[in-house]
C-alpha atoms as a PDB file:
ATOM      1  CA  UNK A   1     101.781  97.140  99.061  1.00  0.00           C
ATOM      2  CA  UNK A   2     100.534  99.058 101.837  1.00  0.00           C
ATOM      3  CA  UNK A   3      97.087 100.980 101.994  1.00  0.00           C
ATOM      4  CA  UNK A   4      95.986 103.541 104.112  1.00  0.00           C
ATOM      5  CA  UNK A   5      91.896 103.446 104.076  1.00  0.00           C
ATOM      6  CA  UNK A   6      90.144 106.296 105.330  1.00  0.00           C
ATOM      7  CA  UNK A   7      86.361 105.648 106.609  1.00  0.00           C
ATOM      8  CA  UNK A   8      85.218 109.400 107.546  1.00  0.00           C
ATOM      9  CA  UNK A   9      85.682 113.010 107.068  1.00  0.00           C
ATOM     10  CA  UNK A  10      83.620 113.689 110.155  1.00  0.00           C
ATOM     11  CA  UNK A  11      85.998 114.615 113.655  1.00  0.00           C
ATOM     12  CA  UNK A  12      84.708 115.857 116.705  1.00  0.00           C
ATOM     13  CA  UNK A  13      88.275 117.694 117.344  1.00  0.00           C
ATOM     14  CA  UNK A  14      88.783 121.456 115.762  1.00  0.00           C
ATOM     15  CA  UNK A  15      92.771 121.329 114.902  1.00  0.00           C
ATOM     16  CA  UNK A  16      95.006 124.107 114.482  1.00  0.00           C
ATOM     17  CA  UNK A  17      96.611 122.732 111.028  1.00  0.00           C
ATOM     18  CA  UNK A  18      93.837 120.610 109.965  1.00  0.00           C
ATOM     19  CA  UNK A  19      90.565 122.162 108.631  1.00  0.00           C
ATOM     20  CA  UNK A  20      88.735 118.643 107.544  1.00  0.00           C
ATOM     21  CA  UNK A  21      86.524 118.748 110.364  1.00  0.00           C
ATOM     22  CA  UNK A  22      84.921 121.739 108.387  1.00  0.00           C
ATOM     23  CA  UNK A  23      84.333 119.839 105.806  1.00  0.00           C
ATOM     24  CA  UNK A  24      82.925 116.881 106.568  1.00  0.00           C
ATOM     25  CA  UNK A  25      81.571 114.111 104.541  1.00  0.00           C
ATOM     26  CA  UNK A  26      77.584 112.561 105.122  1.00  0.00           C
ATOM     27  CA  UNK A  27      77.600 109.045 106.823  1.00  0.00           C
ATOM     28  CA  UNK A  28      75.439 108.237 103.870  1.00  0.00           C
ATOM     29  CA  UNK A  29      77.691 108.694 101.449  1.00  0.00           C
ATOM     30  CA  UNK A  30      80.985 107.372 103.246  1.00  0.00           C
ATOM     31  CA  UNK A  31      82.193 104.095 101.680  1.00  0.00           C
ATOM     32  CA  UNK A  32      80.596 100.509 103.262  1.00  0.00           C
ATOM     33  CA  UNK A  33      82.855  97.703 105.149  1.00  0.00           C
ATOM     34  CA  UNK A  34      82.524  95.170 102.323  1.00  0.00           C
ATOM     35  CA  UNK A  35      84.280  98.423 100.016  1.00  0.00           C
ATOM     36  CA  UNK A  36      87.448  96.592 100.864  1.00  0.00           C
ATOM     37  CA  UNK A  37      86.567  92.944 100.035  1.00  0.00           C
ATOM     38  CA  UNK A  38      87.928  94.746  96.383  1.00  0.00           C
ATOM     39  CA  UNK A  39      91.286  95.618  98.252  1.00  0.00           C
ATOM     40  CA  UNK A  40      94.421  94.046  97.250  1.00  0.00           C
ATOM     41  CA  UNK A  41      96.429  91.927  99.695  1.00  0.00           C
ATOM     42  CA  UNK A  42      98.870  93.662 101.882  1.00  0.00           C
ATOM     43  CA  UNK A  43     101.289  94.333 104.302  1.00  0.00           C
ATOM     44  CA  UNK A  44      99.925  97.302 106.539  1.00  0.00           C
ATOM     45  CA  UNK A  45      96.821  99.022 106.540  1.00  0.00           C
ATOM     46  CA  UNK A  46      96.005 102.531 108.560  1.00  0.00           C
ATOM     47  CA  UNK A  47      92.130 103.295 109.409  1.00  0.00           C
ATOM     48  CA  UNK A  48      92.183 106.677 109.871  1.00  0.00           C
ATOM     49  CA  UNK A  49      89.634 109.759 109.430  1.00  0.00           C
ATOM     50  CA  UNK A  50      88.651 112.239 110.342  1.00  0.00           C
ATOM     51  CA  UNK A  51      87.788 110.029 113.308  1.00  0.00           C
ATOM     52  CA  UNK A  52      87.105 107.010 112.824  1.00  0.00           C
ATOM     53  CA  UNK A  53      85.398 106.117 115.718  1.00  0.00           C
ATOM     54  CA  UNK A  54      82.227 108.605 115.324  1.00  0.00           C
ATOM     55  CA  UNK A  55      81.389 105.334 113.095  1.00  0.00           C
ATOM     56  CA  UNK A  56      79.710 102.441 114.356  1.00  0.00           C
ATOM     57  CA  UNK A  57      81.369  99.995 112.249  1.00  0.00           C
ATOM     58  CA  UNK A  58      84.961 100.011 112.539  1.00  0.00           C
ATOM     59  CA  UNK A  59      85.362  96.508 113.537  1.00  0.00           C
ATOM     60  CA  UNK A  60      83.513  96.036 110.570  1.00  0.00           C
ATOM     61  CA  UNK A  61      86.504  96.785 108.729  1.00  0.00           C
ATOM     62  CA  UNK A  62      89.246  95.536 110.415  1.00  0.00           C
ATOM     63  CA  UNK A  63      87.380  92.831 110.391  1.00  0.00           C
ATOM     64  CA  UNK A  64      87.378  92.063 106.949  1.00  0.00           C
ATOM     65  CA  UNK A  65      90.804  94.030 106.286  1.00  0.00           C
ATOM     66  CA  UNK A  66      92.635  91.310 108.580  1.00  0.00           C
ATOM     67  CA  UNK A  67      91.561  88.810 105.503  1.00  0.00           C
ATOM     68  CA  UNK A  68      93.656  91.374 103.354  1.00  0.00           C
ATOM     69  CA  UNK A  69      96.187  92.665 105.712  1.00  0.00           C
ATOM     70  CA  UNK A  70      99.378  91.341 107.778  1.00  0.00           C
ATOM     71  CA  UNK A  71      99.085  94.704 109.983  1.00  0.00           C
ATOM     72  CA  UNK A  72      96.365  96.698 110.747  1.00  0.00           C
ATOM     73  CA  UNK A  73      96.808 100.331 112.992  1.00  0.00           C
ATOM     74  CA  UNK A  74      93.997 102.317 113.567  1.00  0.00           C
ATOM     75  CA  UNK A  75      94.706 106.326 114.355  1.00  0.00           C
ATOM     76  CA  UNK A  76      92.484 107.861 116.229  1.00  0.00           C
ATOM     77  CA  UNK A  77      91.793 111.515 118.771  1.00  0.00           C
ATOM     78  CA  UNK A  78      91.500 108.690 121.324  1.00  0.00           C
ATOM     79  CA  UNK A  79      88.370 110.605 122.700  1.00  0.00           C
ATOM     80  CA  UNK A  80      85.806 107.862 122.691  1.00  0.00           C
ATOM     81  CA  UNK A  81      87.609 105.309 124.868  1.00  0.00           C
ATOM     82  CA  UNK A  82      84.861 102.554 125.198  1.00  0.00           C
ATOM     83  CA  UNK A  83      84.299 102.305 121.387  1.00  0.00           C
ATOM     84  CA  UNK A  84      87.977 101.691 121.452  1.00  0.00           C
ATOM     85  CA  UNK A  85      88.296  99.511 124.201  1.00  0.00           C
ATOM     86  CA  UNK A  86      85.155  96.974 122.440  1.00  0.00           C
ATOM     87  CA  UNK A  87      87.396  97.020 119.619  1.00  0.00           C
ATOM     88  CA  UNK A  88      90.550  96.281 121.202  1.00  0.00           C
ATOM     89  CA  UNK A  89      88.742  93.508 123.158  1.00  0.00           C
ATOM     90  CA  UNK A  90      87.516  91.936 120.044  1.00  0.00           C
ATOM     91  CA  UNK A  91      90.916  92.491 117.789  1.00  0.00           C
ATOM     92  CA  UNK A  92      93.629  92.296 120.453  1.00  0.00           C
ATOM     93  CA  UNK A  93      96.083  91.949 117.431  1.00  0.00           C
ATOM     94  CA  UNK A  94      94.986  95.137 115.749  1.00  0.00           C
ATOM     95  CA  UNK A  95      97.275  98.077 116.790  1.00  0.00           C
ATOM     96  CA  UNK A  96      96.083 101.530 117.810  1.00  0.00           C
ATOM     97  CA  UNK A  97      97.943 105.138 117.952  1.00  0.00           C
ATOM     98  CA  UNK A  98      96.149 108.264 119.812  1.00  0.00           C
ATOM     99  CA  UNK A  99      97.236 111.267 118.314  1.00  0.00           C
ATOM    100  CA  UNK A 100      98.328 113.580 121.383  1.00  0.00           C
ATOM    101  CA  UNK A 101      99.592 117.020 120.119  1.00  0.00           C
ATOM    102  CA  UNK A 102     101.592 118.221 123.441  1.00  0.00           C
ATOM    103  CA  UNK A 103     100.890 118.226 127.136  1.00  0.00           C
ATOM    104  CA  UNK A 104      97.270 118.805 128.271  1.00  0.00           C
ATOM    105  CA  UNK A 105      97.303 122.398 127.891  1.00  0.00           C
ATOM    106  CA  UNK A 106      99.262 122.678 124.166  1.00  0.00           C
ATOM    107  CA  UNK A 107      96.944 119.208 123.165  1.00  0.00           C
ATOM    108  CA  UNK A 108      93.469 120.592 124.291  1.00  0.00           C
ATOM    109  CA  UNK A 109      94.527 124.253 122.676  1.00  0.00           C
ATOM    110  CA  UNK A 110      96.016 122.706 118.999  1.00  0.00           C
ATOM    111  CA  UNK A 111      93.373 119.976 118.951  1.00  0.00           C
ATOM    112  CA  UNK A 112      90.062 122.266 120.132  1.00  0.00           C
ATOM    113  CA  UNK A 113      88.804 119.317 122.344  1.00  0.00           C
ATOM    114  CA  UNK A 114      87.848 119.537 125.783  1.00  0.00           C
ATOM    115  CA  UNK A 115      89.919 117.847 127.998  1.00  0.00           C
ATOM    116  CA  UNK A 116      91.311 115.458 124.753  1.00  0.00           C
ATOM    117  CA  UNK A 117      94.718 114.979 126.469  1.00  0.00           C
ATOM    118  CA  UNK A 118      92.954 113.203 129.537  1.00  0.00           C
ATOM    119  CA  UNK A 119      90.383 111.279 127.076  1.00  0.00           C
ATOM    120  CA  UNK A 120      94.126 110.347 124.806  1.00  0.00           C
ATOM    121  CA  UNK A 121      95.644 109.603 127.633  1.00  0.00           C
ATOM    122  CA  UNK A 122      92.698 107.541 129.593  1.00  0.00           C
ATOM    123  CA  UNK A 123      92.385 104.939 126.342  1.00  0.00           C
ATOM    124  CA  UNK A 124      95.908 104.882 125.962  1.00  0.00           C
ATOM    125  CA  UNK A 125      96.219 103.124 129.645  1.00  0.00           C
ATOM    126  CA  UNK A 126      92.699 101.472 129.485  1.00  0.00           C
ATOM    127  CA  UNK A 127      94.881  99.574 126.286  1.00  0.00           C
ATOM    128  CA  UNK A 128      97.849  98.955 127.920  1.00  0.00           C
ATOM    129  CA  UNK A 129      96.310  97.280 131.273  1.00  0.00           C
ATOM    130  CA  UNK A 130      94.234  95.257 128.691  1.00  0.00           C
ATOM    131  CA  UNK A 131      97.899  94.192 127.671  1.00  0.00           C
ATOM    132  CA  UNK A 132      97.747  95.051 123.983  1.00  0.00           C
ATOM    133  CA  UNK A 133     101.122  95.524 122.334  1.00  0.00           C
ATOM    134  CA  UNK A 134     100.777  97.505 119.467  1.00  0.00           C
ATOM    135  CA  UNK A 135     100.032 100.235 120.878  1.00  0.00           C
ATOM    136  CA  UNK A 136     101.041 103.989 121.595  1.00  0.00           C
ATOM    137  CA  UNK A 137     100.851 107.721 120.521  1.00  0.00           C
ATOM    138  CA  UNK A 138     102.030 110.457 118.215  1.00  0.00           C
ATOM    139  CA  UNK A 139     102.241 114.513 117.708  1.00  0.00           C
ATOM    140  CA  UNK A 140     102.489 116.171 114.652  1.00  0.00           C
ATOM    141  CA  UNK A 141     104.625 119.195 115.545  1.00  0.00           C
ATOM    142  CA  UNK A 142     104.342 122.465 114.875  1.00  0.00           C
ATOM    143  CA  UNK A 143     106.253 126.066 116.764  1.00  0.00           C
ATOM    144  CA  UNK A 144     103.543 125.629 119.305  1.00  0.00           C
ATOM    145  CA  UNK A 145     104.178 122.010 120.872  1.00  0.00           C
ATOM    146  CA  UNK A 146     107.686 121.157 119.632  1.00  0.00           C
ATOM    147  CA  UNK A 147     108.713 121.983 123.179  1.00  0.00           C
ATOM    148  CA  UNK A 148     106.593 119.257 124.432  1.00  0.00           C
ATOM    149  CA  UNK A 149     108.654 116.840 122.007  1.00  0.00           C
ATOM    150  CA  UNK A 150     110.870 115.455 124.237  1.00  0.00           C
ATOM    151  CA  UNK A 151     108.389 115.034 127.230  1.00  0.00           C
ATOM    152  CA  UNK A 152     105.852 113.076 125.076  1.00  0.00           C
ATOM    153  CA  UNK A 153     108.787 111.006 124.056  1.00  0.00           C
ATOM    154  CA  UNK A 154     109.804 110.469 127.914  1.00  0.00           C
ATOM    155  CA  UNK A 155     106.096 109.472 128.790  1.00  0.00           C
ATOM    156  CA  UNK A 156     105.927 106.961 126.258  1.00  0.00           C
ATOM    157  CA  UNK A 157     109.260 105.451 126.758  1.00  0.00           C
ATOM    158  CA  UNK A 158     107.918 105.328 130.701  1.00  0.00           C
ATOM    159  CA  UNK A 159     104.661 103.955 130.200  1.00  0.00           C
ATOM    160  CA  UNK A 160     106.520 101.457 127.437  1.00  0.00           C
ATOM    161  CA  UNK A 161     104.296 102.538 124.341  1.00  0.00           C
ATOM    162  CA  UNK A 162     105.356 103.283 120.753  1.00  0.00           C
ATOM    163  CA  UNK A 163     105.886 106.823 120.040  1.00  0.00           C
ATOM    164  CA  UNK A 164     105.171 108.184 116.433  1.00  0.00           C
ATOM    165  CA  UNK A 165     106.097 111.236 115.245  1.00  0.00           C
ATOM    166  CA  UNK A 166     104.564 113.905 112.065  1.00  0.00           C
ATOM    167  CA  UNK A 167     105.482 117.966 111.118  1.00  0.00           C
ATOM    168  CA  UNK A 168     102.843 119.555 110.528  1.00  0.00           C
ATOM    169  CA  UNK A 169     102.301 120.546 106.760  1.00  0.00           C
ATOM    170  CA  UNK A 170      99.654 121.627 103.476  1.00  0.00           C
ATOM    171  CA  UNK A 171      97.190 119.249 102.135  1.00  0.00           C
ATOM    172  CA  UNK A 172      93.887 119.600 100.049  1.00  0.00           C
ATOM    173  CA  UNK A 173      93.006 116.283 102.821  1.00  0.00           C
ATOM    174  CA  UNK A 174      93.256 118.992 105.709  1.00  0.00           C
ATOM    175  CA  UNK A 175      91.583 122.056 103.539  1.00  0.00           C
ATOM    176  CA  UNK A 176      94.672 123.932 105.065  1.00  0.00           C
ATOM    177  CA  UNK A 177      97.609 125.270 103.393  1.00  0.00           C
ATOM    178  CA  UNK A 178      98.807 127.910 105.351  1.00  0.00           C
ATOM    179  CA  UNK A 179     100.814 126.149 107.917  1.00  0.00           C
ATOM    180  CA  UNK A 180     104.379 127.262 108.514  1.00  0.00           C
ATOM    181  CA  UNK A 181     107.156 127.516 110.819  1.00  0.00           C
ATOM    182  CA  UNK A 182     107.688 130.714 112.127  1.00  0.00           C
ATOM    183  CA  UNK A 183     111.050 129.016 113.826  1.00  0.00           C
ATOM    184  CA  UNK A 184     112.029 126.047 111.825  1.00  0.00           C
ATOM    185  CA  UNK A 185     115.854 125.842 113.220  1.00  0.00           C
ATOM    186  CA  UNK A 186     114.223 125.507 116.677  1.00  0.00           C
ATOM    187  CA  UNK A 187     111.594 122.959 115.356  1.00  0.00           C
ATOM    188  CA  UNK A 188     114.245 120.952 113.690  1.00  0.00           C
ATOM    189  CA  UNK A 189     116.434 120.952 116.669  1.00  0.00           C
ATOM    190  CA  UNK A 190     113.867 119.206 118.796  1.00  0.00           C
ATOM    191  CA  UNK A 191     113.562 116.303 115.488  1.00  0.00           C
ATOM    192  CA  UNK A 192     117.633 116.120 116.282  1.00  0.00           C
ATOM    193  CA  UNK A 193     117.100 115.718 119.884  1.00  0.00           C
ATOM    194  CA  UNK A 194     114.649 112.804 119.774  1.00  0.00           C
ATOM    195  CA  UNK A 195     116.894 111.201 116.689  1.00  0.00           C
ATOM    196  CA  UNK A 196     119.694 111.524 119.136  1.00  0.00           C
ATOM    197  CA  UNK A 197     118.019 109.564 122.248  1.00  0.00           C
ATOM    198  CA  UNK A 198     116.340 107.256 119.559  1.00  0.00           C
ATOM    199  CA  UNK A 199     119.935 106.079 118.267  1.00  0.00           C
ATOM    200  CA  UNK A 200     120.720 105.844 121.836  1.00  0.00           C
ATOM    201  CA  UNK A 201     118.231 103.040 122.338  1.00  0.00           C
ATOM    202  CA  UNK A 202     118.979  99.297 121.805  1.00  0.00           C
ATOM    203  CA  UNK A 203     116.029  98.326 119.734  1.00  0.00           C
ATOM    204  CA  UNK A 204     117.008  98.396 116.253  1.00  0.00           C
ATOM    205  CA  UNK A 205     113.745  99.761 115.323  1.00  0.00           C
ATOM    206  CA  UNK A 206     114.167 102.903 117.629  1.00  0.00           C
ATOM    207  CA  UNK A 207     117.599 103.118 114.698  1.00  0.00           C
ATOM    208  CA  UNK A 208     115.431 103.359 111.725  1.00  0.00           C
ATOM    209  CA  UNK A 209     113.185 106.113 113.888  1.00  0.00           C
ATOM    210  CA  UNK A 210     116.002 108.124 114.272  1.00  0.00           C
ATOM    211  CA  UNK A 211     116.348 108.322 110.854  1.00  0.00           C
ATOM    212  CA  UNK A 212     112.926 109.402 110.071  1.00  0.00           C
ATOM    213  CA  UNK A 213     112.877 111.997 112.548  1.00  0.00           C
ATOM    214  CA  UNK A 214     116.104 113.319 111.364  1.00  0.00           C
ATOM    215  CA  UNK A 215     114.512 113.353 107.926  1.00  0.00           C
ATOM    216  CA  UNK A 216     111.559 115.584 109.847  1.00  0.00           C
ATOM    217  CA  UNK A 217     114.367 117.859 110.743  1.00  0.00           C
ATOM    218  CA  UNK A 218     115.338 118.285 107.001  1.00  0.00           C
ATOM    219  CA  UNK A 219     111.598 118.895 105.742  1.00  0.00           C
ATOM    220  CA  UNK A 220     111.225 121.331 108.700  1.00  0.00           C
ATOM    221  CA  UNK A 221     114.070 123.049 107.042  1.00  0.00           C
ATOM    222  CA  UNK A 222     113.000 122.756 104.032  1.00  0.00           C
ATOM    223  CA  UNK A 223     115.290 120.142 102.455  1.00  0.00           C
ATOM    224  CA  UNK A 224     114.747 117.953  99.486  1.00  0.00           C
ATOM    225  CA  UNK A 225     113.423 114.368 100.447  1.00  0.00           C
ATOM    226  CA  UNK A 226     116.192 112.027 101.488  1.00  0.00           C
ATOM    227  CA  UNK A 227     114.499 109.091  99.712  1.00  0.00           C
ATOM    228  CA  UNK A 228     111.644 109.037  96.655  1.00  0.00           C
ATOM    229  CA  UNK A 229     108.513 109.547  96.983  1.00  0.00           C
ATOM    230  CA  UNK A 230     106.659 106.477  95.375  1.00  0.00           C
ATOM    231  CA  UNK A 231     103.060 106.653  96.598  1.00  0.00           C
ATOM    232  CA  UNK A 232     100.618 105.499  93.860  1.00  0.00           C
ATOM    233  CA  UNK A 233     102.935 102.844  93.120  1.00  0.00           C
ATOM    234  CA  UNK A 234     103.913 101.279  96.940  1.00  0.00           C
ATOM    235  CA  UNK A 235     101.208 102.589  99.017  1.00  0.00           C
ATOM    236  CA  UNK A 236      97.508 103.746  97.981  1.00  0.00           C
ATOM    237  CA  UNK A 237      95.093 106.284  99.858  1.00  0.00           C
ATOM    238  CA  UNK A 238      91.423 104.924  99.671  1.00  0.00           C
ATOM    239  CA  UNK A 239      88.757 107.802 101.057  1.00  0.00           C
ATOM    240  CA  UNK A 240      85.731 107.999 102.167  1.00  0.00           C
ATOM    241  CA  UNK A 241      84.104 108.645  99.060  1.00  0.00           C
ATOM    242  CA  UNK A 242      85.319 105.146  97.556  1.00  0.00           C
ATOM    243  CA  UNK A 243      88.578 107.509  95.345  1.00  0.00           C
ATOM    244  CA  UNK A 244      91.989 105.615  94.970  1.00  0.00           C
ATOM    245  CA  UNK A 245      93.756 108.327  95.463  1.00  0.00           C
ATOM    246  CA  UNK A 246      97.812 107.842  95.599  1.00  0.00           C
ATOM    247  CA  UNK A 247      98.121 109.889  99.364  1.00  0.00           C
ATOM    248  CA  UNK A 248      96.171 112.174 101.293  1.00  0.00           C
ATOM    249  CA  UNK A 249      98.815 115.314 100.069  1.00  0.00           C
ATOM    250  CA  UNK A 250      98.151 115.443  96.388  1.00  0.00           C
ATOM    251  CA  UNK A 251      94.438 116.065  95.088  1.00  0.00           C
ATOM    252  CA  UNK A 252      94.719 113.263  92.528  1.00  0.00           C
ATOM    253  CA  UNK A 253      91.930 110.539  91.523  1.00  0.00           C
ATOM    254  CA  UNK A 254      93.184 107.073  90.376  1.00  0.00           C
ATOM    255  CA  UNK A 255      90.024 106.048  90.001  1.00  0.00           C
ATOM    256  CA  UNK A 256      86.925 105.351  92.041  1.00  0.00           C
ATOM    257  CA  UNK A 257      85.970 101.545  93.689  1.00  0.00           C
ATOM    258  CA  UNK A 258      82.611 101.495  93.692  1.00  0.00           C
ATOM    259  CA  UNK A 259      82.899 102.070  89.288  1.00  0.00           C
ATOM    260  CA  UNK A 260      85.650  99.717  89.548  1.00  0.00           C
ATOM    261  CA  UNK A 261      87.630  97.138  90.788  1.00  0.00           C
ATOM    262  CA  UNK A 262      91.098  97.382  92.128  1.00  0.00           C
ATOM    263  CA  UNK A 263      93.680  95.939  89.554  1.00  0.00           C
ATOM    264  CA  UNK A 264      91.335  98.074  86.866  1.00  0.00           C
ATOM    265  CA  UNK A 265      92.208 101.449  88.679  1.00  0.00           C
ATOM    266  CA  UNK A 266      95.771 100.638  89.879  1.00  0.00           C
ATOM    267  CA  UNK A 267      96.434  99.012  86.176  1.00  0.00           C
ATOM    268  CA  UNK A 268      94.767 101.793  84.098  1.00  0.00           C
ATOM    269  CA  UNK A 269      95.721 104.852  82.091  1.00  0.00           C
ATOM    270  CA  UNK A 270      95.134 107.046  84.514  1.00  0.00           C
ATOM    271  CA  UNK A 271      97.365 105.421  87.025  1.00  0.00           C
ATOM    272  CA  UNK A 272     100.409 105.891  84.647  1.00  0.00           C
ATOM    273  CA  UNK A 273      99.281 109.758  84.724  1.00  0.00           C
ATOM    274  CA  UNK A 274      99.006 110.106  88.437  1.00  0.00           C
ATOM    275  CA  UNK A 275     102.011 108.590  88.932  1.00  0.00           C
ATOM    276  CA  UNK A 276     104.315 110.285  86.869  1.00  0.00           C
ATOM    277  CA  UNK A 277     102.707 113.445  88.644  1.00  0.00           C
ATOM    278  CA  UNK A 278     104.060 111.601  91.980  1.00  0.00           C
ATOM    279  CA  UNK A 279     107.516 111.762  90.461  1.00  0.00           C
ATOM    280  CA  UNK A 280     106.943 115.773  89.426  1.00  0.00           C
ATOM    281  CA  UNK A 281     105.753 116.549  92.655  1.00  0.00           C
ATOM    282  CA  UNK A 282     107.626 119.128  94.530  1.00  0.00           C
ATOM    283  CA  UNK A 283     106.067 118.888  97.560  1.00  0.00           C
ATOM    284  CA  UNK A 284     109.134 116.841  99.693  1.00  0.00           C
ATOM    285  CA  UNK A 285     106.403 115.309 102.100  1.00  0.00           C
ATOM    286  CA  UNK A 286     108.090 113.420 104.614  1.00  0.00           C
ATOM    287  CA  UNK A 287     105.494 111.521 106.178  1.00  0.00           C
ATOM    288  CA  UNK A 288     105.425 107.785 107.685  1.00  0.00           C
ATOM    289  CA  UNK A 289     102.871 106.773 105.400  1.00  0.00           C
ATOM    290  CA  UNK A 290     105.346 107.219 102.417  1.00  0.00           C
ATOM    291  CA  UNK A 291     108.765 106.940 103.658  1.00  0.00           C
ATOM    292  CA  UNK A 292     108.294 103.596 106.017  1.00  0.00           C
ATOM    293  CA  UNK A 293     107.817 102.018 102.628  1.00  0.00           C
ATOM    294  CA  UNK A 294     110.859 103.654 100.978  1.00  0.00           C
ATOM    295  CA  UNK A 295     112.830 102.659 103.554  1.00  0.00           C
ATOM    296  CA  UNK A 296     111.757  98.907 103.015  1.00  0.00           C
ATOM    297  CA  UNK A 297     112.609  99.673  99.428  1.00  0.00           C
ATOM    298  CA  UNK A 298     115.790 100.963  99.887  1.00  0.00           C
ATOM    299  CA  UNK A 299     117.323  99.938 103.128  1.00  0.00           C
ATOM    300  CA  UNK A 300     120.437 100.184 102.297  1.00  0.00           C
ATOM    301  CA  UNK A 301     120.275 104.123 102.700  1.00  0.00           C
ATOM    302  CA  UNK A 302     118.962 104.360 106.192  1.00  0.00           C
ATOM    303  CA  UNK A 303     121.510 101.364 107.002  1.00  0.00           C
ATOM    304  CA  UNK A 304     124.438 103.152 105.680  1.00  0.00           C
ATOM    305  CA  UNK A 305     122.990 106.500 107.859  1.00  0.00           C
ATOM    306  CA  UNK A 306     122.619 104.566 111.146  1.00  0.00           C
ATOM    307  CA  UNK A 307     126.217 102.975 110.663  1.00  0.00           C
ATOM    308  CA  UNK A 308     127.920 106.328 109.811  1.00  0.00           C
ATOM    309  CA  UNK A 309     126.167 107.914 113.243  1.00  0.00           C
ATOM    310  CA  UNK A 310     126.920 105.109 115.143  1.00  0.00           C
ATOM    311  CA  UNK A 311     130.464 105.089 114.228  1.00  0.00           C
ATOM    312  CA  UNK A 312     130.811 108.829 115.218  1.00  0.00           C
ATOM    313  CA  UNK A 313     129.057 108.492 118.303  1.00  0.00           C
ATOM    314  CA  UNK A 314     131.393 105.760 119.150  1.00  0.00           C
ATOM    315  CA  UNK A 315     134.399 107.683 117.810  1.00  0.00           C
ATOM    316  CA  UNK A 316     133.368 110.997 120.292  1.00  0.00           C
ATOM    317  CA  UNK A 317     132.970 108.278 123.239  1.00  0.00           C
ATOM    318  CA  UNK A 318     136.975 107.658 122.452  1.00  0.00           C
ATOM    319  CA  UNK A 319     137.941 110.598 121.892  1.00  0.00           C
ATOM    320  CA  UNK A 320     136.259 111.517 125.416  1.00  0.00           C
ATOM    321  CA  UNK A 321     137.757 109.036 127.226  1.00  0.00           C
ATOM    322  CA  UNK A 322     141.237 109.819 125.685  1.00  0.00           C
ATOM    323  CA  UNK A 323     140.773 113.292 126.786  1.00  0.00           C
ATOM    324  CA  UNK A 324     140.544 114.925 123.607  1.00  0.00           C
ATOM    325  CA  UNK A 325     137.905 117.254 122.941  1.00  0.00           C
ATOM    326  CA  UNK A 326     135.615 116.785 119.714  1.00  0.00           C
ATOM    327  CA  UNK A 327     135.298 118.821 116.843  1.00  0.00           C
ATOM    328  CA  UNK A 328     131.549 119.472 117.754  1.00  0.00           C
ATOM    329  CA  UNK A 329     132.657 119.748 121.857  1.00  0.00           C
END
């Protein structure tokens, strides 16, 4: 099981393909730290927002999520770099990603915050000289910053952080549903790139990436998901209102944990319902909320992917030093 427990609606950024900031929810009604005492054990856990750190009380819930949870990442603008710095200082363990959307000029623009990519960037090294591991940053991408791709993946790999990667997309969680890809064969291209150097790499995890991102390259094109979608069933959405919800795409109620406890909303009636909505969805989301845990599920499908690619980069290496040309040369 993994969750993904949102604490806020509130953000102090104003992005491009994300309207929640205009929607914000009241600090007095947001869900309370002890909320997820009634959480089920876990594997991973993502704090996320809004942001999470215009709340006091984040350690608050790591805090009592690390009773619940082998993993905790928090995702964050990484604008308020002392709030996240306390944390880190406190919870060493816990991991953290900074959501950069492109070099400083495509970041500030996309994201509507002053000088973000400097804030981003300023926690992200504060972290690392603090010598925290589990750390690093991510874009969503979109025609305006999939240029930057590539560079964002060279900084990281320089500065020795994880890199994470999203395509942007529709969601009743972002009030937005009019993003597109004006250019999605260029878009996709830069996914194909990064898969490339990631399968490249010699960390077997940087394999599996490859994978994913090559998946981002299908949704950008609009392909049907590689893997199922099982969300409601392998990973929940909790939000700041206290709603079980099965993700943060579909505008579906499981049931509510401050009415209830846990087993009775992910055991009940209405769980059966949302879920078999899961499997009618048409959506083909291919986020890393949803497909990390398919990929657990059913490893034997991004195995099988990273030995056929392997085999025919190996294959053009021959064929190169033979002096024959390839079929794609």
């Amino acid at each position: 099981m993994e969750g993904i427990v949102c604490v806020t609606y509130r953000c102090n950024a104003r992005c491009h393909m994300c309207h929640t900031w205009q929607h914000p929810t009241r600090p007095e009604d947001e869900i309370s730290p002890g909320i997820v005492d009634k959480l089920p054990d876990m594997a991973f856990t993502n704090i996320t927002g809004g942001e999470p750190f215009l709340r006091d009380d984040v350690g608050e819930f790591v805090e009592r999520l690390r009773k619940k949870s082998r993993r905790i990442v928090v995702s964050t603008n990484g604008y308020f770099t002392e709030k996240i710095a306390d944390l880190a200082r406190r919870y060493p363990d816990v991991g953290v990603r900074i959501s950069i959307e492109g070099l400083p000029a495509a970041n500030d623009e996309l994201r509507g915050l002053r000088d973000g990519f400097d804030h981003g960037l300023r926690t992200l090294l504060e972290l690392r000289e603090m010598g925290l591991r589990d750390i690093g940053f991510g874009i969503t991408v979109s025609d305006r910053n999939a240029k930057d791709l590539m560079e964002l993946y060279y900084l990281a790999k320089g500065l020795g952080v994880e890199f994470a990667t999203a395509a942007t997309h529709n969601s009743y969680y972002f009030h937005k549903f009019d993003n597109r890809f004006e250019e999605p064969e260029a878009v996709a291209a830069e996914f194909e790139c990064l898969a490339e150097k990631l399968l490249d790499s010699r960390r077997i995890k940087d394999w599996f990436r490859a994978y994913f991102n090559y998946g981002l390259a299908n949704f950008v094109r609009g392909g049907a998901r590689a893997l199922p979608c099982e969300v409601g069933t392998d990973v929940f959405f909790l939000d700041p209102l206290g709603a079980i919800r099965p993700c943060n795409g579909m505008d579906e109620v499981l049931g509510n944990l401050n009415d209830s406890s846990f087993d009775e909303i992910w055991n009940g009636p209405r769980a059966d319902e949302v879920r078999r909505l899961v499997r009618e969805c048409s959506k083909q989301c291919w986020m890393i909320g949803s497909v990390s845990p398919a990929m657990k599920k059913k490893l034997s499908v991004p195995v099988r992917w990273i030995v056929s690619k392997k085999a025919d980069r190996v294959r053009k290496r021959i064929r190169r030093w033979m002096g024959k040309p390839s079929c794609k040369d």
